[in-house]
PDB file of N, CA and C in Angstrom:
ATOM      1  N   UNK A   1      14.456  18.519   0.798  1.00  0.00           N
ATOM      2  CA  UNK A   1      14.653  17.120   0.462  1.00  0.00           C
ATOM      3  C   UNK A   1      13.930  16.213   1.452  1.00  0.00           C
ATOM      4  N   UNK A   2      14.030  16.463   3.047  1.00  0.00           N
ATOM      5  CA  UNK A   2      13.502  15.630   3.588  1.00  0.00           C
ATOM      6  C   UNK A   2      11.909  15.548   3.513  1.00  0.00           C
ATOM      7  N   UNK A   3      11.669  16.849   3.263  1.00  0.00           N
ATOM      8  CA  UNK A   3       9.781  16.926   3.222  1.00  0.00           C
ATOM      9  C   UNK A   3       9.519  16.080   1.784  1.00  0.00           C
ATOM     10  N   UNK A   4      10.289  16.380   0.941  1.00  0.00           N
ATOM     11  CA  UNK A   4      10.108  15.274  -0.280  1.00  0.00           C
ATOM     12  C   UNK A   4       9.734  13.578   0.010  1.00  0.00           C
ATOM     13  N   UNK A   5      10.713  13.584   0.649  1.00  0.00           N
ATOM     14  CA  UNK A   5      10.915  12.005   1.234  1.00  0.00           C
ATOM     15  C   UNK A   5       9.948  11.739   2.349  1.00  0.00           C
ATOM     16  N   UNK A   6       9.291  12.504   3.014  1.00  0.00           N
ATOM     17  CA  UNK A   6       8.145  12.452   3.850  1.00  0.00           C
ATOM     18  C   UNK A   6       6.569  12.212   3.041  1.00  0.00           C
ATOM     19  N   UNK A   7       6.653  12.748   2.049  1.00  0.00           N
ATOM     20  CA  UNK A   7       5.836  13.156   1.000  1.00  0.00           C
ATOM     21  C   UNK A   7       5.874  11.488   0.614  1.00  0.00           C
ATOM     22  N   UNK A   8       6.960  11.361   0.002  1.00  0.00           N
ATOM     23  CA  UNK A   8       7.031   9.777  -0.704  1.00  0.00           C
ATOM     24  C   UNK A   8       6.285   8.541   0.048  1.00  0.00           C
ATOM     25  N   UNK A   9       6.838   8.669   1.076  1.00  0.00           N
ATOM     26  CA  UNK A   9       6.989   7.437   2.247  1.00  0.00           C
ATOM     27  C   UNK A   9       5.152   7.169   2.645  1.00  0.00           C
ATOM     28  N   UNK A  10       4.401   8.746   2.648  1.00  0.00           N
ATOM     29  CA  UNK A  10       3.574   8.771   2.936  1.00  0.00           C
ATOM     30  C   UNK A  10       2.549   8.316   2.125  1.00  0.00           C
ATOM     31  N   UNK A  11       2.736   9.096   0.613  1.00  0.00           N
ATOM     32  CA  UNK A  11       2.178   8.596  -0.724  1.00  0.00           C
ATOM     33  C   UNK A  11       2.390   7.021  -0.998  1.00  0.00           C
ATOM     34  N   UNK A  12       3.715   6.671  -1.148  1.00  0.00           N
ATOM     35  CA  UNK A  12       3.672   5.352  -0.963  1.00  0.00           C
ATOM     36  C   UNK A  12       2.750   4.340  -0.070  1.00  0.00           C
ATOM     37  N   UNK A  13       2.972   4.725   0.911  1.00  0.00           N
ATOM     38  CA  UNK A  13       2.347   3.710   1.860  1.00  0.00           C
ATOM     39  C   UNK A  13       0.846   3.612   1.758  1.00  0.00           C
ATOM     40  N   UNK A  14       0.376   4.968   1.309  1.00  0.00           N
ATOM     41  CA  UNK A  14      -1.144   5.007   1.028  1.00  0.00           C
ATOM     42  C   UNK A  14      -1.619   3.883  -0.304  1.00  0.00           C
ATOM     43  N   UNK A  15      -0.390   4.135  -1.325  1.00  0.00           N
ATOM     44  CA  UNK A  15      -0.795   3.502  -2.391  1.00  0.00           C
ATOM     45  C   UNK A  15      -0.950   2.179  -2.022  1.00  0.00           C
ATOM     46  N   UNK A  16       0.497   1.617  -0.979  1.00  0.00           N
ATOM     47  CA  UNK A  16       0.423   0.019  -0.945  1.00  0.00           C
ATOM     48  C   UNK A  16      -0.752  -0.398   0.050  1.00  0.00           C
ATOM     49  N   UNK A  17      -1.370   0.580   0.477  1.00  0.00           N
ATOM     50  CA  UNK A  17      -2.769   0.311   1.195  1.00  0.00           C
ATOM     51  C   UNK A  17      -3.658   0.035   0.099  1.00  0.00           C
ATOM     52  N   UNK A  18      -3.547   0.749  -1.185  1.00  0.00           N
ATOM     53  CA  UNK A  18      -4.622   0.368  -1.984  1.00  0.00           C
ATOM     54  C   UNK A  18      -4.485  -0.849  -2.807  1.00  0.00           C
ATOM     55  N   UNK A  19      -2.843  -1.196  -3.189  1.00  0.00           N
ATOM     56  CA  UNK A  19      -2.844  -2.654  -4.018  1.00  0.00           C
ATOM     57  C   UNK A  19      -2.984  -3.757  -3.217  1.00  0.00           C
ATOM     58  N   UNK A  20      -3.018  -3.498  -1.779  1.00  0.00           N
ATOM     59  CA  UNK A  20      -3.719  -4.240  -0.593  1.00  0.00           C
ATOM     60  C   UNK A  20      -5.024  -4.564  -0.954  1.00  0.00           C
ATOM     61  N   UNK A  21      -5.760  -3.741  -0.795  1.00  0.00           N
ATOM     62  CA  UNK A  21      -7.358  -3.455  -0.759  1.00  0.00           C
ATOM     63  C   UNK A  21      -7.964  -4.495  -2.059  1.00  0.00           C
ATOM     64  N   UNK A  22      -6.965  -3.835  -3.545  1.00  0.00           N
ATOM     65  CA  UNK A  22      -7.133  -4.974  -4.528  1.00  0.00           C
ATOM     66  C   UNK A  22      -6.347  -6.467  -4.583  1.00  0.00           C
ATOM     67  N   UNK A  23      -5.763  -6.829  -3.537  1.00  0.00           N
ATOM     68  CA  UNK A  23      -5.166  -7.979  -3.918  1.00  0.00           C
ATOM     69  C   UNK A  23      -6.245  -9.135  -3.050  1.00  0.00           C
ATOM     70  N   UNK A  24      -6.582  -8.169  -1.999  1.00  0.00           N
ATOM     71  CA  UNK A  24      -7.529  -8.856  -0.856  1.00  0.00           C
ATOM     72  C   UNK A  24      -8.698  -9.030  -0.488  1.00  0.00           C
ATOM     73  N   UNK A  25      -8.853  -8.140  -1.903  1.00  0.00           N
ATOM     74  CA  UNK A  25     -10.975  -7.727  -1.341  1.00  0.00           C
ATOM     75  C   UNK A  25     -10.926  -6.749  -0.082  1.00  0.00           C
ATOM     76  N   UNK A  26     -10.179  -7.021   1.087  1.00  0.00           N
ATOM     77  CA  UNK A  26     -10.483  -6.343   2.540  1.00  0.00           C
ATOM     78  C   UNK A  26      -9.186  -5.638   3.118  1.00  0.00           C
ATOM     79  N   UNK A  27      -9.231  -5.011   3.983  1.00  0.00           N
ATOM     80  CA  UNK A  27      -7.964  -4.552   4.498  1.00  0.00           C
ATOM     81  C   UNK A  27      -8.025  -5.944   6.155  1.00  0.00           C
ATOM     82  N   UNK A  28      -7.073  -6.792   5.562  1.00  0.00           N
ATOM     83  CA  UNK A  28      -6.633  -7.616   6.427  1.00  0.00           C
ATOM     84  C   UNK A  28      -5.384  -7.247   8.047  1.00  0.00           C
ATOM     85  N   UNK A  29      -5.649  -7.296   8.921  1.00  0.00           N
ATOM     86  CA  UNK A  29      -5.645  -6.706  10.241  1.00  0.00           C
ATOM     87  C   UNK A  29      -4.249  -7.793  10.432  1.00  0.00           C
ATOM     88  N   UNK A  30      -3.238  -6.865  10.977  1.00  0.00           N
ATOM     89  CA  UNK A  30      -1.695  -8.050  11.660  1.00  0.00           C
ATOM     90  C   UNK A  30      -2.227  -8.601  12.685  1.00  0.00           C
ATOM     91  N   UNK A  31      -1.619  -9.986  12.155  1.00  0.00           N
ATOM     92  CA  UNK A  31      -2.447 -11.269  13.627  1.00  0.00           C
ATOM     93  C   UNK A  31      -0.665 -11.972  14.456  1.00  0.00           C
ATOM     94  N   UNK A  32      -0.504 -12.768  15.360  1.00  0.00           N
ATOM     95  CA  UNK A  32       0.666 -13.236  15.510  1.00  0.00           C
ATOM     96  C   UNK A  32      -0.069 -14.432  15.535  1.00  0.00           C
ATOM     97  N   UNK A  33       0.868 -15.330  14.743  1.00  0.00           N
ATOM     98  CA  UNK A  33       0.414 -17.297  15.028  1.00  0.00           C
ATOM     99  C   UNK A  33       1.855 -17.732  15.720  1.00  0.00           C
ATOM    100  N   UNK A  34       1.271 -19.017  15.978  1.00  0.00           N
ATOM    101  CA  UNK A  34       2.538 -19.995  16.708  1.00  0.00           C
ATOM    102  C   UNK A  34       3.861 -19.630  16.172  1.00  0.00           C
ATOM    103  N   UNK A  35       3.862 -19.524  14.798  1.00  0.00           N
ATOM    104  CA  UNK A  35       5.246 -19.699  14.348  1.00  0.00           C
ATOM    105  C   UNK A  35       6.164 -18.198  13.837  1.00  0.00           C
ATOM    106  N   UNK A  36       4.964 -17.490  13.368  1.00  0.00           N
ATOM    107  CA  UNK A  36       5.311 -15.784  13.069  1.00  0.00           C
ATOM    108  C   UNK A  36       4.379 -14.919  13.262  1.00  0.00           C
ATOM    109  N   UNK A  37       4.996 -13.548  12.632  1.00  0.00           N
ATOM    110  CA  UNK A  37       3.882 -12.539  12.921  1.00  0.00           C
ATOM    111  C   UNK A  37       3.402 -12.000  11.162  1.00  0.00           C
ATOM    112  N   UNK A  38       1.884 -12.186  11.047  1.00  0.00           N
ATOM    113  CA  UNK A  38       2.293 -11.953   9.830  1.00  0.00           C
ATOM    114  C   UNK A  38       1.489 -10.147  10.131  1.00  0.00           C
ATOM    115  N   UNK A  39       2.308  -9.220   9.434  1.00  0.00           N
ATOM    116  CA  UNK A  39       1.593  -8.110   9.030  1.00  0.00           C
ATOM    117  C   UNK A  39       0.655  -7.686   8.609  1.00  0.00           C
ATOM    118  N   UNK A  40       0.133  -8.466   7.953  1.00  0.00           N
ATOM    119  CA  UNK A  40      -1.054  -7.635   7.222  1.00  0.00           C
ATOM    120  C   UNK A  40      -1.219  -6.787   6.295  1.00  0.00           C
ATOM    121  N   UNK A  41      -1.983  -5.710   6.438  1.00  0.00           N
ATOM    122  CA  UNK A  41      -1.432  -4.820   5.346  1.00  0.00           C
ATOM    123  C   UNK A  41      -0.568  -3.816   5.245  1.00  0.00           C
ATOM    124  N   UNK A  42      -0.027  -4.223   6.191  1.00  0.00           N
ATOM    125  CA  UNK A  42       1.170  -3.358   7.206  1.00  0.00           C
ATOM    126  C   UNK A  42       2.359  -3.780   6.160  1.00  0.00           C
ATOM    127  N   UNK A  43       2.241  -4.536   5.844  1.00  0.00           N
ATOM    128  CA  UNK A  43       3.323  -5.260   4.716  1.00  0.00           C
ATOM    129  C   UNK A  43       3.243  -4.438   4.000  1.00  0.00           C
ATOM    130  N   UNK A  44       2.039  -4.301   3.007  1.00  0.00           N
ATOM    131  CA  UNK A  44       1.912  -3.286   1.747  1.00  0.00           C
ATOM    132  C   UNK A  44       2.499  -1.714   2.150  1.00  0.00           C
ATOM    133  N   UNK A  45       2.322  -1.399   3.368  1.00  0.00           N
ATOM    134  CA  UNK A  45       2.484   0.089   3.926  1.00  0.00           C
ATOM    135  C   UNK A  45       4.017   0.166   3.954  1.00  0.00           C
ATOM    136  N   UNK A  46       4.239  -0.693   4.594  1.00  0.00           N
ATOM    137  CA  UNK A  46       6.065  -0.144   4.996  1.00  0.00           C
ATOM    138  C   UNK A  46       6.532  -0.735   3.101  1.00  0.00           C
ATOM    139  N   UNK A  47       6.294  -1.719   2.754  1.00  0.00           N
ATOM    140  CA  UNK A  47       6.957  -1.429   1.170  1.00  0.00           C
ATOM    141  C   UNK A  47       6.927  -0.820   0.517  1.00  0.00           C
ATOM    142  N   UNK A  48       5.672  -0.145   0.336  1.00  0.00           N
ATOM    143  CA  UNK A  48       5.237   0.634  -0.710  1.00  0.00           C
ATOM    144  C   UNK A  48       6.221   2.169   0.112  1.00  0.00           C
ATOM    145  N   UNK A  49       6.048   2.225   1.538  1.00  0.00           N
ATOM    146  CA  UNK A  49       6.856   3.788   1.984  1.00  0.00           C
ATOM    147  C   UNK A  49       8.679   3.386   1.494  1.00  0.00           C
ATOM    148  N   UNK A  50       8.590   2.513   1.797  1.00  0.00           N
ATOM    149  CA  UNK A  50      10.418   2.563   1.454  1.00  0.00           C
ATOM    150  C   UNK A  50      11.148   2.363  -0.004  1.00  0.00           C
ATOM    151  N   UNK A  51      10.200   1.812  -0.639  1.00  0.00           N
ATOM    152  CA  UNK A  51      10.272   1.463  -2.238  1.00  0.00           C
ATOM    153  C   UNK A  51      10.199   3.282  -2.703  1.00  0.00           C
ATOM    154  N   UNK A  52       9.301   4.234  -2.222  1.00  0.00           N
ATOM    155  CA  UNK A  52       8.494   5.058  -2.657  1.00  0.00           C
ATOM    156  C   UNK A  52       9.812   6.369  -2.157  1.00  0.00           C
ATOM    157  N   UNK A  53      10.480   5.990  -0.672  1.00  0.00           N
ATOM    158  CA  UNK A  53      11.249   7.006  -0.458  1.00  0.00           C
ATOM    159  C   UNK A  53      12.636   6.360  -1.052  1.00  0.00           C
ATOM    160  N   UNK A  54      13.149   5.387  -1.485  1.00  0.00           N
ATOM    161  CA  UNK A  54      14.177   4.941  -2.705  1.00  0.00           C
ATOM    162  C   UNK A  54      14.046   5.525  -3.315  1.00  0.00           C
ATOM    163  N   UNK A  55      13.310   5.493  -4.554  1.00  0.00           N
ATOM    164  CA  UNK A  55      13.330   5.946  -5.359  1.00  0.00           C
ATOM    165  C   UNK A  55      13.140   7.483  -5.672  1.00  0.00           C
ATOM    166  N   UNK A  56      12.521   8.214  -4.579  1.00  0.00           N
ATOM    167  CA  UNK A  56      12.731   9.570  -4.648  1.00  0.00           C
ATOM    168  C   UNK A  56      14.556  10.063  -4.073  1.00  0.00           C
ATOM    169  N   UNK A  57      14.666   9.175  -3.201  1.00  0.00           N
ATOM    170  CA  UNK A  57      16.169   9.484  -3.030  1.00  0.00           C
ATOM    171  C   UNK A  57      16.953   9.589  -4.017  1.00  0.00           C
ATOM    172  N   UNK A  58      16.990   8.437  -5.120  1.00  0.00           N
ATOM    173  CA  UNK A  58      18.136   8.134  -5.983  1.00  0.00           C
ATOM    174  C   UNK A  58      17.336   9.147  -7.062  1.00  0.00           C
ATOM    175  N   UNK A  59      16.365   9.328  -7.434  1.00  0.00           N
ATOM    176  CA  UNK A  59      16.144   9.916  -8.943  1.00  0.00           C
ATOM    177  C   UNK A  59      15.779  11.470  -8.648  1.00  0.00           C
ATOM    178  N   UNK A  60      16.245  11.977  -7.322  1.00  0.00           N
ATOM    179  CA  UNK A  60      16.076  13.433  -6.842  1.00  0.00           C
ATOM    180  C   UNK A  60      15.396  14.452  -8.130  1.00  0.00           C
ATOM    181  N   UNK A  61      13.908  13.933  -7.710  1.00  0.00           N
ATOM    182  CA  UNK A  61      12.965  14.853  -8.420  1.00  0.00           C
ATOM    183  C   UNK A  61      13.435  16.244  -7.890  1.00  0.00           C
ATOM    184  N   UNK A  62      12.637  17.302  -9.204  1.00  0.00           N
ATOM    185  CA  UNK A  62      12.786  18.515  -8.650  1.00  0.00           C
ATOM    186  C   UNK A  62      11.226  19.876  -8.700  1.00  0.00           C
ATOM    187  N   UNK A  63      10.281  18.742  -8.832  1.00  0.00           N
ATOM    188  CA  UNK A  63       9.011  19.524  -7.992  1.00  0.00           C
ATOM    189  C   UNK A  63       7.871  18.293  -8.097  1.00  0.00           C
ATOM    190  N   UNK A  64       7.244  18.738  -7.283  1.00  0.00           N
ATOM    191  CA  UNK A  64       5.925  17.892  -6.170  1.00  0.00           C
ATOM    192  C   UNK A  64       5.762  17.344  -6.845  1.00  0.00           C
ATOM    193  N   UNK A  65       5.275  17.271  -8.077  1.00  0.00           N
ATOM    194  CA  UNK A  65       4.275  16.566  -9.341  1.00  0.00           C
ATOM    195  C   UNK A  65       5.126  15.397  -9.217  1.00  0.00           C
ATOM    196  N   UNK A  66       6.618  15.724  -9.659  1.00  0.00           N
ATOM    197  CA  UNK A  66       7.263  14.298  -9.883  1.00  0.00           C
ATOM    198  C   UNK A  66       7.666  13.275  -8.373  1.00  0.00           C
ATOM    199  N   UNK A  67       7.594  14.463  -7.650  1.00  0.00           N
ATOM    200  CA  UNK A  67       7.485  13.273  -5.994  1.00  0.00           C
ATOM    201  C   UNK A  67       6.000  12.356  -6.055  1.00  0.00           C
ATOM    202  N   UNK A  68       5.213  12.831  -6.599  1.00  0.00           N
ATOM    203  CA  UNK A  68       3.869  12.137  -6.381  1.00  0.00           C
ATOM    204  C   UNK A  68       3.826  11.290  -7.617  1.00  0.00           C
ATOM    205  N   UNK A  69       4.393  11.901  -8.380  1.00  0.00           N
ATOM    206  CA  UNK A  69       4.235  10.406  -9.803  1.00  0.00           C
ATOM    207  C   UNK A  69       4.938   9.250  -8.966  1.00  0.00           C
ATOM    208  N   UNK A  70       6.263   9.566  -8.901  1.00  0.00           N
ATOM    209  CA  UNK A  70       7.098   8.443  -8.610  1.00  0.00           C
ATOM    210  C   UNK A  70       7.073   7.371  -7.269  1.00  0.00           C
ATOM    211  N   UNK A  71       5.952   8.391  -6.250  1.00  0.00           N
ATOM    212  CA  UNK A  71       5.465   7.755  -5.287  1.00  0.00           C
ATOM    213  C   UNK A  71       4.616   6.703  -5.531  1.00  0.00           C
ATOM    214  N   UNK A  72       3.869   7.204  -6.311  1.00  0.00           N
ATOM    215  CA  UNK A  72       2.551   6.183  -6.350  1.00  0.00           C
ATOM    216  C   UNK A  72       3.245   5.036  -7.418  1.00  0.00           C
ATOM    217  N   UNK A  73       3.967   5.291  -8.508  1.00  0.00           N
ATOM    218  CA  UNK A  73       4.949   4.186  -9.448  1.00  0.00           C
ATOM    219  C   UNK A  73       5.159   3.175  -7.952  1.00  0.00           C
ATOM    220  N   UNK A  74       5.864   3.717  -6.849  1.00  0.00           N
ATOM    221  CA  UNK A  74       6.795   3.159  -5.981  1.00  0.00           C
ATOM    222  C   UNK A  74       6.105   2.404  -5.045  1.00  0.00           C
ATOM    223  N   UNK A  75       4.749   2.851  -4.951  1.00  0.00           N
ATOM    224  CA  UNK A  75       3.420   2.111  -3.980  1.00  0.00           C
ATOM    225  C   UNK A  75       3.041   0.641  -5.144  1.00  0.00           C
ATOM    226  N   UNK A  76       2.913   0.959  -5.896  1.00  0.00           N
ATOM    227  CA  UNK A  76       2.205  -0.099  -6.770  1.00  0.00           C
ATOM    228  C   UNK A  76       3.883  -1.389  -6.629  1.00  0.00           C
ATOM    229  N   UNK A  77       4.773  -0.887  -6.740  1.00  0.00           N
ATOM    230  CA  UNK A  77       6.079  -1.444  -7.026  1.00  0.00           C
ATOM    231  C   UNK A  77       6.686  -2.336  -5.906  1.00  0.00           C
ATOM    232  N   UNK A  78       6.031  -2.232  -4.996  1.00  0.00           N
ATOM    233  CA  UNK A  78       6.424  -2.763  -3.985  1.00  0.00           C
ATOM    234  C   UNK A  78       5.450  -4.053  -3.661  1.00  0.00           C
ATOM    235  N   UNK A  79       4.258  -3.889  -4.128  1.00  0.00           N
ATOM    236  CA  UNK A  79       3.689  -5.216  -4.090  1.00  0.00           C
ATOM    237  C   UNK A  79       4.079  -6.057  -4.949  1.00  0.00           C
ATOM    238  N   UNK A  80       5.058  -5.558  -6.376  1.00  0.00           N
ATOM    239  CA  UNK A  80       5.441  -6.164  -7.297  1.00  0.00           C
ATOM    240  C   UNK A  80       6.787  -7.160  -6.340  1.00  0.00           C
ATOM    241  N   UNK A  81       7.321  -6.135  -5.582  1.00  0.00           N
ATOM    242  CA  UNK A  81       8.642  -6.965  -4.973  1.00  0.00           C
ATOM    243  C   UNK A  81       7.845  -7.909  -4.482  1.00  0.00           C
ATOM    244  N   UNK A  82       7.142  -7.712  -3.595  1.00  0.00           N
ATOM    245  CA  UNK A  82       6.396  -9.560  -2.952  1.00  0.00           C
ATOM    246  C   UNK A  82       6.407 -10.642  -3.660  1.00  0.00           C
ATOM    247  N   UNK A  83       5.668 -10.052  -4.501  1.00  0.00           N
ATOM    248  CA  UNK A  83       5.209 -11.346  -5.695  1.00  0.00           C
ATOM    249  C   UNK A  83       6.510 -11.752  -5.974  1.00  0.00           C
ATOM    250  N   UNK A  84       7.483 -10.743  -6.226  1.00  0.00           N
ATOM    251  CA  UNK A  84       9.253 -11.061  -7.649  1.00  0.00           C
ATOM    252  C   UNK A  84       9.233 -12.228  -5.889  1.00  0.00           C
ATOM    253  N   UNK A  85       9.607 -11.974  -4.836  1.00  0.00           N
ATOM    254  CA  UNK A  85      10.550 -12.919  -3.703  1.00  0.00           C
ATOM    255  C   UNK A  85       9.458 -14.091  -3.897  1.00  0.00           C
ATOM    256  N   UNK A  86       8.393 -14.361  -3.240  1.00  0.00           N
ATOM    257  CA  UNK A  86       7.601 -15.390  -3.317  1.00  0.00           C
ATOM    258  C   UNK A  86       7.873 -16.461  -4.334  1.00  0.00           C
ATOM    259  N   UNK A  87       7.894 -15.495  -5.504  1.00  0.00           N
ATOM    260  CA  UNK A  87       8.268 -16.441  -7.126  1.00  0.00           C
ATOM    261  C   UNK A  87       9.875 -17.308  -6.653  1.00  0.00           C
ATOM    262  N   UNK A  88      10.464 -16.354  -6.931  1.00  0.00           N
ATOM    263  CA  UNK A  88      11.795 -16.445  -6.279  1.00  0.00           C
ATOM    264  C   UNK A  88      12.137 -17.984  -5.256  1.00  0.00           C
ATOM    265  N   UNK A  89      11.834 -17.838  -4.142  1.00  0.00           N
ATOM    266  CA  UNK A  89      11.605 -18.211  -3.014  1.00  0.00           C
ATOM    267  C   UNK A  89      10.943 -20.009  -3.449  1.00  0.00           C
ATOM    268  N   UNK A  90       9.859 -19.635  -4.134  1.00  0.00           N
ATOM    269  CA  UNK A  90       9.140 -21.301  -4.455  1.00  0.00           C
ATOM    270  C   UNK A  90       9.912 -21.544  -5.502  1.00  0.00           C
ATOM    271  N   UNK A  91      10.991 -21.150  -6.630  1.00  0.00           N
ATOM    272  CA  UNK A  91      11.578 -21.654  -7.579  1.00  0.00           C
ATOM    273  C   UNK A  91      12.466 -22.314  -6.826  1.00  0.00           C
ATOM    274  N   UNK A  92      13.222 -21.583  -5.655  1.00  0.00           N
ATOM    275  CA  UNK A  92      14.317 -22.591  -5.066  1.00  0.00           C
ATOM    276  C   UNK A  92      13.728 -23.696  -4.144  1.00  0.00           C
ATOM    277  N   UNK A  93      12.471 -23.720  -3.462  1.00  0.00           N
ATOM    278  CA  UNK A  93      12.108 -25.143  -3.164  1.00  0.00           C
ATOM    279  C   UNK A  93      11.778 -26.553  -4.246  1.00  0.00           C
ATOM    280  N   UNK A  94      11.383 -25.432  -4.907  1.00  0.00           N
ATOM    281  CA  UNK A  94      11.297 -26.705  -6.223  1.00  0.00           C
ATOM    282  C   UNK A  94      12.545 -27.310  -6.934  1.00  0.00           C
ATOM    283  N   UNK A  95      13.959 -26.412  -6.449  1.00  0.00           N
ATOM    284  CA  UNK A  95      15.227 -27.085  -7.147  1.00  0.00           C
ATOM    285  C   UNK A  95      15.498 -28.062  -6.176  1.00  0.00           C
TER     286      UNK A  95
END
């Protein structure tokens, strides 16, 4: 189970490196400004690994093929969460 979830986290994070790559043209580098730190594509990496080892946790595949489907589902899925909070987030400044 845990090599599963190693598997995920890893697959994941690779993927959210790649909906990085397409959201940005570039792989953008973590900078710190005055007010925060923003990540970079470090963002896409840790979402896409924890979205990617969720969901292998709760839907306990039972061989590789389906750890790697559901990884890469879980890489792409996590840039989806950004976008869902952002949306989110500017609907309540606008109320």
């Amino acid at each position: 189970m845990y090599l599963n979830i190693f598997f995920a986290v890893l697959i994941g994070g690779l993927v959210g490196v790649a909906g990085h790559i397409k959201k940005e043209g570039r792989i953008i580098k973590p900078r710190k400004t005055k007010k925060f730190i923003y990540l970079g594509f470090l963002e896409e990496v840790i979402l896409g690994g924890l979205t990617a080892a969720c969901l292998v946790i709760f839907s306990a595949p039972d061989s590789a093929l389906k750890v790697i489907a559901l990884s890469i589902i879980a890489g792409f899925g996590g840039d989806s969460l950004l976008r869902f909070l952002e949306l989110v987030k500017t609907r309540q400044k606008d109320e």
